[in-house]
Protein backbone atom coordinates (compact mmCIF):
# COMPACT_ATOMS: atom_id res chain seq x y z
CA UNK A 1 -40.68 -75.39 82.56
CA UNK A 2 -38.58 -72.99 84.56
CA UNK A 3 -35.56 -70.93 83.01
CA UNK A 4 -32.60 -69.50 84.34
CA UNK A 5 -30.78 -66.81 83.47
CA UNK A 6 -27.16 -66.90 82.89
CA UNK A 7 -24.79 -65.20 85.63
CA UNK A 8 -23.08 -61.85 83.82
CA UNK A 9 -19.10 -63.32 83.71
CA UNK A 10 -17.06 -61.69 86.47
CA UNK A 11 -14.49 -59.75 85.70
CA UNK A 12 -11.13 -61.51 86.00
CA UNK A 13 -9.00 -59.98 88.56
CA UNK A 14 -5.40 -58.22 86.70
CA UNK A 15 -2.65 -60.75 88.01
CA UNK A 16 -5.30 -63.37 85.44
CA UNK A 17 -5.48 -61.11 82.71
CA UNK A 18 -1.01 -60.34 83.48
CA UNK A 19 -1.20 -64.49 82.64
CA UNK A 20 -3.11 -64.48 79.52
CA UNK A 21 0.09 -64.67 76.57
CA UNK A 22 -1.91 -62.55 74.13
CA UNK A 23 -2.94 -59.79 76.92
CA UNK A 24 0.68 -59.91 78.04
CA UNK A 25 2.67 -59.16 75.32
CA UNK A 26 -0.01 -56.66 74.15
CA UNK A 27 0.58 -55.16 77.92
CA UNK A 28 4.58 -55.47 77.58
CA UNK A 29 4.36 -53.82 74.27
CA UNK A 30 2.94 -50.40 75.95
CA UNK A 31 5.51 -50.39 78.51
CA UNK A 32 8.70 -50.61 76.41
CA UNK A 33 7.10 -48.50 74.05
CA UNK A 34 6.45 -45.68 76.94
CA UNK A 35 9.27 -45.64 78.78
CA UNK A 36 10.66 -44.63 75.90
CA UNK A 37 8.37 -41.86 74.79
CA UNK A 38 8.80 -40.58 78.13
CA UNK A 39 12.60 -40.19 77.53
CA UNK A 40 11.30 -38.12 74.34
CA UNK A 41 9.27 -35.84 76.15
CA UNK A 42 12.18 -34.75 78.32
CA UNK A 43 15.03 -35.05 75.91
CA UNK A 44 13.27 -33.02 72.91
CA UNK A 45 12.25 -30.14 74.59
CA UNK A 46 15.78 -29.50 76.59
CA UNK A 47 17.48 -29.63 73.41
CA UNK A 48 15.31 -26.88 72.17
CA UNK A 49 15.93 -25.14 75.12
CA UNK A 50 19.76 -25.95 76.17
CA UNK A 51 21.13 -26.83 72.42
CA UNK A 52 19.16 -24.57 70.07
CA UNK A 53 18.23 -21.80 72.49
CA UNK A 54 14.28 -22.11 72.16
CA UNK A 55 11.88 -19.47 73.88
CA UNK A 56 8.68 -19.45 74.80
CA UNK A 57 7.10 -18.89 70.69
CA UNK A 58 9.75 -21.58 69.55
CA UNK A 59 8.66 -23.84 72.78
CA UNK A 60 4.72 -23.72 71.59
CA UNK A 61 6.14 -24.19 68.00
CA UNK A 62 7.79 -27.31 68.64
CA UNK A 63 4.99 -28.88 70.96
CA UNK A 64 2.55 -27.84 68.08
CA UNK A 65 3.91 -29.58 65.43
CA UNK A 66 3.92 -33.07 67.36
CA UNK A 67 -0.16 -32.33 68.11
CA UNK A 68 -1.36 -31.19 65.17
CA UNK A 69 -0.93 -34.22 63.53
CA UNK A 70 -3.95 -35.29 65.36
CA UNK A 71 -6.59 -32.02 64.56
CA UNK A 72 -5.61 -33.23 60.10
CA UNK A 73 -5.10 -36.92 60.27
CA UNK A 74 -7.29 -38.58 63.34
CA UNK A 75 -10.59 -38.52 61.31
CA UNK A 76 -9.34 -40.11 58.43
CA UNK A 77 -6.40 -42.65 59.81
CA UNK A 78 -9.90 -43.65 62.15
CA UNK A 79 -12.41 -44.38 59.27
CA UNK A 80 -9.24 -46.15 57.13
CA UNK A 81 -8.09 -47.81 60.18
CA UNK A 82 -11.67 -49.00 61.02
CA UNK A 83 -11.78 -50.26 57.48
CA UNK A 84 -8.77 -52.65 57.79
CA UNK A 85 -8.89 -56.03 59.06
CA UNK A 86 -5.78 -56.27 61.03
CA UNK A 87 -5.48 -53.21 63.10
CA UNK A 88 -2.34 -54.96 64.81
CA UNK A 89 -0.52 -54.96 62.08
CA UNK A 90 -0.92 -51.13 61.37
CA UNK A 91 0.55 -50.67 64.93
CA UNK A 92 3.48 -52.45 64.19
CA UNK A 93 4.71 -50.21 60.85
CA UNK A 94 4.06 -46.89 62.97
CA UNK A 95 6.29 -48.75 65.23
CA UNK A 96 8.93 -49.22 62.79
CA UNK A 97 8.48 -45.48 61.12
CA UNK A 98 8.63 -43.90 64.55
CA UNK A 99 12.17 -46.10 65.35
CA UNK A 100 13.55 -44.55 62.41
CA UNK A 101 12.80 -41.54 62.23
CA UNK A 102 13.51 -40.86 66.54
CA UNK A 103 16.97 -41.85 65.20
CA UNK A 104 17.19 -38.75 62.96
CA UNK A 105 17.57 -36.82 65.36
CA UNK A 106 21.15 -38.02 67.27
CA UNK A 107 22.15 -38.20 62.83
CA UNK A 108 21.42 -34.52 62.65
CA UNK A 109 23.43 -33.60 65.61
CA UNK A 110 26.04 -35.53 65.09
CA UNK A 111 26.75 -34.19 61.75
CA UNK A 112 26.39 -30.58 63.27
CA UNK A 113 23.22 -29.49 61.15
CA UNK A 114 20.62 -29.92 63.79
CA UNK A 115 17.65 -27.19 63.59
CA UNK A 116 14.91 -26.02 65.46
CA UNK A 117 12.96 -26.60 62.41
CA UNK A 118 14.19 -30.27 61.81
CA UNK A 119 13.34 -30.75 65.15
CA UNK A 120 9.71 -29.88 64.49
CA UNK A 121 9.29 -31.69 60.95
CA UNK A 122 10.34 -34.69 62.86
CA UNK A 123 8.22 -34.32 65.73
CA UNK A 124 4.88 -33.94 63.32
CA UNK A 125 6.24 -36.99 61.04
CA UNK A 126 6.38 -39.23 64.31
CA UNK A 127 3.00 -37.39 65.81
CA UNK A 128 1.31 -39.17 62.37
CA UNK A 129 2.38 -42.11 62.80
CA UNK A 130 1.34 -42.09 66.97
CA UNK A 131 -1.89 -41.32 65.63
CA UNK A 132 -2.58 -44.24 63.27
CA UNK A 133 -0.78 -46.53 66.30
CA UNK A 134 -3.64 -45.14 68.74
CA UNK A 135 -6.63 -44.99 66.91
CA UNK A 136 -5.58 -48.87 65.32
CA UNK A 137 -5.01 -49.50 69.57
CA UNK A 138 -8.71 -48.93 70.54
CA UNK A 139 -9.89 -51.70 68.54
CA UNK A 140 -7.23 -54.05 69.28
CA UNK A 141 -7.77 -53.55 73.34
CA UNK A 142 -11.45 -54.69 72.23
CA UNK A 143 -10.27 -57.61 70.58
CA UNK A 144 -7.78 -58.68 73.50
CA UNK A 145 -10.20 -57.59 76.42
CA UNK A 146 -13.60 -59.11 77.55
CA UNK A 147 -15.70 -56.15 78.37
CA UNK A 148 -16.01 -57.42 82.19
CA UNK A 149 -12.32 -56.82 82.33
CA UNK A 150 -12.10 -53.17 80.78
CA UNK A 151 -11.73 -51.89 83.91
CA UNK A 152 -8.74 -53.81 84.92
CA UNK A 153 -7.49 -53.97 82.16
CA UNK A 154 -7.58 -49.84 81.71
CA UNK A 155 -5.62 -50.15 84.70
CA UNK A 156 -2.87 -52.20 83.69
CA UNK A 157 -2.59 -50.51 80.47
CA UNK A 158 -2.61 -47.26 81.91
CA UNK A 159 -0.50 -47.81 84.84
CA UNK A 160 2.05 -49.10 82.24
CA UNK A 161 1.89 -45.56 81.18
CA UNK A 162 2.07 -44.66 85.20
CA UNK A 163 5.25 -47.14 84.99
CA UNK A 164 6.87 -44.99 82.15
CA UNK A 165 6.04 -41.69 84.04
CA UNK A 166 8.52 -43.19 86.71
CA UNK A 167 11.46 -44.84 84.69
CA UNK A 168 11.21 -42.90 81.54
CA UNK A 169 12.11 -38.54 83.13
CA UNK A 170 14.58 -40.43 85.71
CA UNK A 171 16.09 -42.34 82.66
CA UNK A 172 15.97 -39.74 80.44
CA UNK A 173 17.32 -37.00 82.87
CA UNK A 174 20.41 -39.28 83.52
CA UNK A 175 20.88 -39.99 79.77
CA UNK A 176 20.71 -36.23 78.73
CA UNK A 177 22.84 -35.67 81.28
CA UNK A 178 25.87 -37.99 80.19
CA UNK A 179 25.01 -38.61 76.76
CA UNK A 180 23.66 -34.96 76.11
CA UNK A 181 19.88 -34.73 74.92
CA UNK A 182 20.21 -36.04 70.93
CA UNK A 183 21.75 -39.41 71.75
CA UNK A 184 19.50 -39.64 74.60
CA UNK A 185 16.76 -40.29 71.89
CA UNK A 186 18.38 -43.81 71.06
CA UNK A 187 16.71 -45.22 73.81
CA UNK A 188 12.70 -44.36 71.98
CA UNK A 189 13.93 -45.60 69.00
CA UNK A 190 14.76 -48.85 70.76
CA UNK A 191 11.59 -49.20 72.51
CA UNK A 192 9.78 -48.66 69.26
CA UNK A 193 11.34 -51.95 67.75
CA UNK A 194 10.79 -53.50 70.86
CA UNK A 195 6.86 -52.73 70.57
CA UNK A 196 7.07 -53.98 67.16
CA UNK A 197 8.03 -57.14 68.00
CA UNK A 198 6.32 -58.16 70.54
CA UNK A 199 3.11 -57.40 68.61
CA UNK A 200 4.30 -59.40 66.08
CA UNK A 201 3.94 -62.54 68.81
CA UNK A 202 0.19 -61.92 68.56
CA UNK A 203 -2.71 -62.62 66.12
CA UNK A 204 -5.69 -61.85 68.39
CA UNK A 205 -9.19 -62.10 66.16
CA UNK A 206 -9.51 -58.67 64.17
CA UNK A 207 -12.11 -57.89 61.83
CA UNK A 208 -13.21 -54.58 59.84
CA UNK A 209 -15.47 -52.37 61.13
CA UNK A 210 -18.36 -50.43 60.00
CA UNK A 211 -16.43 -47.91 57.72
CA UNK A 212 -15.76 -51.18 55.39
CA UNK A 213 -19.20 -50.32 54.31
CA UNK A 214 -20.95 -48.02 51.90
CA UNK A 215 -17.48 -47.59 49.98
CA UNK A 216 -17.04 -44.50 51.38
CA UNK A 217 -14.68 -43.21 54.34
CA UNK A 218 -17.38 -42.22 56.49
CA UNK A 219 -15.28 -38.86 57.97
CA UNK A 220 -18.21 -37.55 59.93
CA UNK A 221 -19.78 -40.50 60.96
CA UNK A 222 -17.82 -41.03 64.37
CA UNK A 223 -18.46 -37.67 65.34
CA UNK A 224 -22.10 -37.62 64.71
CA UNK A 225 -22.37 -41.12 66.88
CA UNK A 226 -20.47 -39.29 69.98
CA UNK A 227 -22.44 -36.46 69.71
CA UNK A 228 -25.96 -38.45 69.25
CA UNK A 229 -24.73 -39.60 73.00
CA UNK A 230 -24.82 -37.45 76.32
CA UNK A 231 -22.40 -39.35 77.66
CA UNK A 232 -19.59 -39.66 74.96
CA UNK A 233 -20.49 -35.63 74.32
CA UNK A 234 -20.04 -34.90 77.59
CA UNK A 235 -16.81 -36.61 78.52
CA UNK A 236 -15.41 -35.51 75.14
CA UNK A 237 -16.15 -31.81 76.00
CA UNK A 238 -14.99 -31.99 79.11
CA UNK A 239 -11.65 -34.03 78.32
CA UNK A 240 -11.51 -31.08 75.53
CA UNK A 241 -11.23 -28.46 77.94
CA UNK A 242 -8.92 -30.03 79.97
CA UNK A 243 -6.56 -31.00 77.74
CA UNK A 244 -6.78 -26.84 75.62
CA UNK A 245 -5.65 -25.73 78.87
CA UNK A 246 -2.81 -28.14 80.37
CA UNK A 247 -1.19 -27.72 76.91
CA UNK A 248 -1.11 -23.95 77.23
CA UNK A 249 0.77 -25.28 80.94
CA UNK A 250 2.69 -28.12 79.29
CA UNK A 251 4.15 -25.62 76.61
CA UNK A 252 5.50 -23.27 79.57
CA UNK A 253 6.73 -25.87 82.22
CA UNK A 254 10.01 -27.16 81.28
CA UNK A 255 10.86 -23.45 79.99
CA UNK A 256 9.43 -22.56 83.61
CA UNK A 257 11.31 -24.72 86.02
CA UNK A 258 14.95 -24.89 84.54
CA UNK A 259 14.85 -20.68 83.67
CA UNK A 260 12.52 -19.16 86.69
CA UNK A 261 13.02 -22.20 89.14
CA UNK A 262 16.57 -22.93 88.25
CA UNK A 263 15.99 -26.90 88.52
CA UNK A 264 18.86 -28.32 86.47
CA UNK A 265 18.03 -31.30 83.57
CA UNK A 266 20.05 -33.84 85.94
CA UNK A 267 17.53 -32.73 89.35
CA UNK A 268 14.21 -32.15 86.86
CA UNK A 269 14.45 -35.78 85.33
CA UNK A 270 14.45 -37.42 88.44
CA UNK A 271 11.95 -35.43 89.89
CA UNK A 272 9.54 -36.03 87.77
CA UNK A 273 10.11 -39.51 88.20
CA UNK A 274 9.36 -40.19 91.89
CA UNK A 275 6.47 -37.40 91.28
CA UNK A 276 4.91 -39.61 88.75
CA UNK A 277 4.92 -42.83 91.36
CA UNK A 278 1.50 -40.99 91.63
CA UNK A 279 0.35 -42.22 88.70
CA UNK A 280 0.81 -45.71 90.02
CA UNK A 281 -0.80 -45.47 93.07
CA UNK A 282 -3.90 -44.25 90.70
CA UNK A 283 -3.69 -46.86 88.62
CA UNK A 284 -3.78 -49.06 92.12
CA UNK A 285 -7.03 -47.52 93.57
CA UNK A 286 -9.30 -46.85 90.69
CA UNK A 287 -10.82 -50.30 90.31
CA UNK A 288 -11.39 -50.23 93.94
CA UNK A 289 -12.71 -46.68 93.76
CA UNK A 290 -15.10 -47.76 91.41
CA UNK A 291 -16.18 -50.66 92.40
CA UNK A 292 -16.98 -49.10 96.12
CA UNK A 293 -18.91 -45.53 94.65
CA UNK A 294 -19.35 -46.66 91.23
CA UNK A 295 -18.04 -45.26 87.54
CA UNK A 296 -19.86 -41.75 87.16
CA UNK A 297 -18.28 -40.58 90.85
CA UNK A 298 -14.92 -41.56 89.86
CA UNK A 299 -14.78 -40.08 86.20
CA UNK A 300 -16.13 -36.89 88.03
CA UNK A 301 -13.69 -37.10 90.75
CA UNK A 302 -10.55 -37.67 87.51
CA UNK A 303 -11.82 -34.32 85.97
CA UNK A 304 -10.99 -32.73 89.30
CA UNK A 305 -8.18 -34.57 90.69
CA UNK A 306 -5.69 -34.00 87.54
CA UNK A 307 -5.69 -30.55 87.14
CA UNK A 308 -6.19 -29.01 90.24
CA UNK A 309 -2.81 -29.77 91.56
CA UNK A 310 -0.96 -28.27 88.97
CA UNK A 311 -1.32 -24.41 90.42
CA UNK A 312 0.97 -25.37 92.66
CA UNK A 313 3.61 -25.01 90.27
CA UNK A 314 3.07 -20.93 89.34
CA UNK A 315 2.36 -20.86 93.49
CA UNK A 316 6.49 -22.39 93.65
CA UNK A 317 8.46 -20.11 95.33
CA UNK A 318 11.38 -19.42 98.36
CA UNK A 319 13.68 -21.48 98.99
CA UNK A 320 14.45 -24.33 96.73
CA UNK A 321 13.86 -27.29 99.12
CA UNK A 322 10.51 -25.66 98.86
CA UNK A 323 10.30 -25.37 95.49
CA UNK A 324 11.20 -29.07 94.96
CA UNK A 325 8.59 -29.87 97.64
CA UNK A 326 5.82 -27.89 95.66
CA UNK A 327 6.66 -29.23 92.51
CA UNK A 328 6.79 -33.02 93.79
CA UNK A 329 3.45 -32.55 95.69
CA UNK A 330 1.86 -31.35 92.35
CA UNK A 331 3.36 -33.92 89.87
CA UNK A 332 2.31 -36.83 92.47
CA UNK A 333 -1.34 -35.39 92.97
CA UNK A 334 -1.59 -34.88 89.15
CA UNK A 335 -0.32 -38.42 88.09
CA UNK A 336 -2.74 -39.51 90.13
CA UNK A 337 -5.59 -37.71 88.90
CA UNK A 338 -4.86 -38.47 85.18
CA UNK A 339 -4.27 -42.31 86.03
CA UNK A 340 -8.17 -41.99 87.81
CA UNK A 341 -9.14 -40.15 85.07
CA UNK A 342 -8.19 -41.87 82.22
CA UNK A 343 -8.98 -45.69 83.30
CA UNK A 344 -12.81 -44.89 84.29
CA UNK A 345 -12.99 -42.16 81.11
CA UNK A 346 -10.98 -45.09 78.57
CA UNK A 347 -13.51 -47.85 80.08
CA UNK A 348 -16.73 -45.55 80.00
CA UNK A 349 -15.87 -44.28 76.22
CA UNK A 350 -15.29 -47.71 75.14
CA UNK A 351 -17.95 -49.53 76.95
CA UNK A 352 -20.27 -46.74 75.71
CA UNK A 353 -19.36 -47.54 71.81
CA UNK A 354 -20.05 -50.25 69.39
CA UNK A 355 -17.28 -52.64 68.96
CA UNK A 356 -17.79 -52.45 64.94
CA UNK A 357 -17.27 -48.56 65.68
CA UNK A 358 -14.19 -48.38 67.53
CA UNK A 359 -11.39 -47.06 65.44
CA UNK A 360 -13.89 -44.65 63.90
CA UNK A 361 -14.94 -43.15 67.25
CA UNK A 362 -11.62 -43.55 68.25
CA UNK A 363 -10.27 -41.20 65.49
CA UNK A 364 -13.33 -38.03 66.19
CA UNK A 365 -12.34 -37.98 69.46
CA UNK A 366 -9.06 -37.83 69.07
CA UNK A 367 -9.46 -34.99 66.58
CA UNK A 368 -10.99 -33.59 69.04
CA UNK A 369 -9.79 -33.95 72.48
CA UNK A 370 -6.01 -33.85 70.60
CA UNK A 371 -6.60 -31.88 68.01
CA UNK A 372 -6.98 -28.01 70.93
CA UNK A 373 -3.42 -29.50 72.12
CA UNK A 374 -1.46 -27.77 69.34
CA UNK A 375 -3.42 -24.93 69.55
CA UNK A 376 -3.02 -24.96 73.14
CA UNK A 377 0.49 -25.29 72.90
CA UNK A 378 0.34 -22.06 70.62
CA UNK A 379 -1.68 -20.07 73.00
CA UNK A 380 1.00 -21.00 75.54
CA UNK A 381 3.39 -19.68 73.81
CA UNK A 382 1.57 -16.76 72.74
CA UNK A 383 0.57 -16.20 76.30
CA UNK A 384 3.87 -16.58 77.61
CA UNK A 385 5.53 -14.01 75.36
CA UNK A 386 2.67 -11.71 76.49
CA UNK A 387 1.94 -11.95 80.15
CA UNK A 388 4.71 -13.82 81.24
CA UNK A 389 5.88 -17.44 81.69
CA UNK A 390 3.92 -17.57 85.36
CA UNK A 391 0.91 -15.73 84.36
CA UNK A 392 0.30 -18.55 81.62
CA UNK A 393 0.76 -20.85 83.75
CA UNK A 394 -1.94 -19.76 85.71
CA UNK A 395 -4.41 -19.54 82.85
CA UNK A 396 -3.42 -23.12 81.81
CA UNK A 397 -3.75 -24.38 85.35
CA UNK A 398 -7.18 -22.95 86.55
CA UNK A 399 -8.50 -22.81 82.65
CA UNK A 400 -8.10 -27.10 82.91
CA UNK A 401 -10.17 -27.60 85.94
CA UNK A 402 -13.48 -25.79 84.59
CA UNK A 403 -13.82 -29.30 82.15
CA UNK A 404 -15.15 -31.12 85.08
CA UNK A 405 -18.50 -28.48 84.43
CA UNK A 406 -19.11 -30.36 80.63
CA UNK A 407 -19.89 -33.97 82.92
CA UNK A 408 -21.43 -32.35 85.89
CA UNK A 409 -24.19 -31.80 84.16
CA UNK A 410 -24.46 -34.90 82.05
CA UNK A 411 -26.16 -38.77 82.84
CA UNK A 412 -22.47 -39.44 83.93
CA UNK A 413 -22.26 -38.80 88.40
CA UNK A 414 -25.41 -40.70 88.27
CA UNK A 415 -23.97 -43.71 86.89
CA UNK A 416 -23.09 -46.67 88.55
CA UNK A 417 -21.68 -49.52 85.95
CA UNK A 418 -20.82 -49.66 82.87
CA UNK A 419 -23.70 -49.60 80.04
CA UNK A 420 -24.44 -52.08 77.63
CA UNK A 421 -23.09 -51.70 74.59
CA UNK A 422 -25.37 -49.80 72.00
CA UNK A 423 -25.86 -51.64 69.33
CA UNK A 424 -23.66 -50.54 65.63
């Protein structure tokens, strides 16, 4: 008697998975949700610097305190998370906490109390509550996805993110602009309860993961798992290093371009926006990429193509149609190189990792790879005060590219698909 074996299933092309009801409003959920954070991003730290007078120490101060959340809380909101049975419905109360509290902000400055230091309180309150919405998000893109479709689906997911990159700095630009920066905010906190509710119109099969067992929470266990692997280590390390150093950049740049390069809020918004079109056409190519040299190539070629645009920004100089020229160039290159590397990093990480193990992974690498952004942020600021606005810039720009070293010498260029999944 002769058997067959069964055919792997193919992996559904994204206009399918863009059809699926539960994928989709999973999908839509991410977008609303970042086009508003993007309108944060640009609207918080240019009323540090244009309402409250900020510097460079008060600029690393204030992009500190929305990190650190993630170096105290990752570890444990991952093994509690990982515990729970319906990680969806986690997501949806950060949802709601972040809506309201985003509107304390416009409160404050309407009643004329507004402080640099309420701005940071708030900023590590909603940073919390971001982190139980992410590491409760890696287990729920398990339990929407089929692993064929990780790839594509990385892509839609995080070229919704390439989407927000786009609308959110143009959006928020203009809104700062006639609204002035506080009352720009409104807009996040809308999004938020627009997230909420369209994961309410889903009830995708959830169940608890390891961390239910043993009665304990399990703190160390994720990070002993990714460090048992070469590749998880590897891509962790490296994703470490890169992300130490662009928030030493991030910290400086807005403080950078509107002071040194005299962009205004109304020109930097929409710059950023057509820069991050980028992102997009990243988001585009990487299945393609992949599928033509294979996973390991690509992730190597992410850990190169994000950061080594950016030192074209501290290069910026002469006249300003110049200036805008070398600071589109390096947004667009960079948005691409973070969409390339974060869809073949998000699928290899996940693919690489127990599905009963998700949210607890999930949570050591975030305190991890997040947790060096606060104190990246610090060093900026640190730096900045000390050698100079452009100098740190420098040191954040060239410091980010040495990560690709951490999966150059790893299992990871020599792959080709993506593994099996180990078993729990």
């Amino acid at each position: 008697m002769t058997t067959t074996t069964a055919a792997p299933p193919r992996p559904a092309p994204a206009g399918a998975l863009l059809r699926d009801r539960v994928f989709r409003h999973y999908w839509s959920a991410h977008v609303v949700s970042l086009v508003g954070d993007q309108i944060s991003l640009i609207a918080i730290p240019l009323i540090a610097v244009l309402t409250l007078g900020a510097g460079p120490a008060e600029m690393g101060y204030l992009t500190a305190a929305a990190l650190v959340p993630n170096l105290l809380f990752s570890l444990p909101a991952g093994a509690w998370v990982d515990r729970q049975s319906y990680k969806r419905k986690v997501m949806i109360a950060a949802d709601l906490g972040r809506a309201a509290l985003i509107v304390m902000v416009p409160v404050l400055a309407f009643a004329g109390v507004l402080g640099l230091w309420h701005l940071c309180a708030l900023c590590f309150a909603i940073g919390t509550l971001t982190v139980f919405y992410e590491v409760a998000d890696g287990s729920l893109f398990a339990s929407v996805v089929r692993r064929p479709d990780y790839i594509a689906a990385n892509s839609l997911t995080v070229g919704a993110r390439a989407m927000s990159f786009v609308a959110g700095p143009s959006v928020g630009g203009v809104l700062v602009q006639v609204l002035t920066a506080p009352f720009a905010l409104l807009a996040d906190a809308l999004s938020y309860l627009g997230s909420a509710l369209l994961l309410t119109r889903i009830a995708p099969p959830e169940n608890a993961g390891s961390g239910s067992a043993g009665g304990g929470l399990g703190l160390g266990s994720g990070l002993a798992f990714v460090f048992r692997s070469a590749v998880l280590r590897q891509l962790l390390l490296g994703c470490t290093v890169i992300n130490l150093f662009n928030y030493v950049f991030h910290a400086l740049l807005i403080l950078y371009v509107t002071t040194e390069l005299g962009i205004s809020p109304g020109m930097l918004g929409p710059l950023l926006g057509i820069a991050s079109i980028g992102g997009l056409a990243g988001a585009a190519v990487t299945g393609a990429l992949t599928r033509r040299f294979g996973i390991g190539p690509i992730v190597v070629l992410g850990y190169l193509a994000f950061p080594l645009p950016l030192v074209l920004i501290p290069l910026a100089g002469g006249p300003q149609p110049v200036v805008i020229g070398m600071l589109l160039a390096a947004e667009f290159l960079a948005a691409l190189g973070v969409m390339i590397l974060d869809i073949s990093v998000g699928s290899l990480q996940t693919a690489s990792t127990p599905m009963s193990r998700l949210s607890l992974v999930k949570g050591a690498q975030r305190a991890v790879n997040y947790g060096v952004r606060p104190i990246g942020a610090l060093l900026g600021g640190v730096l900045g005060e000390l050698i100079g606005v452009r100098a740190g810039l420098w040191v954040g720009a060239v410091g980010a590219v040495t990560g690709v070293l951490f999966v150059l010498f790893s299992p990871v260029p020599r792959m080709r698909e993506l593994p099996e999944p180990p078993g729990a």
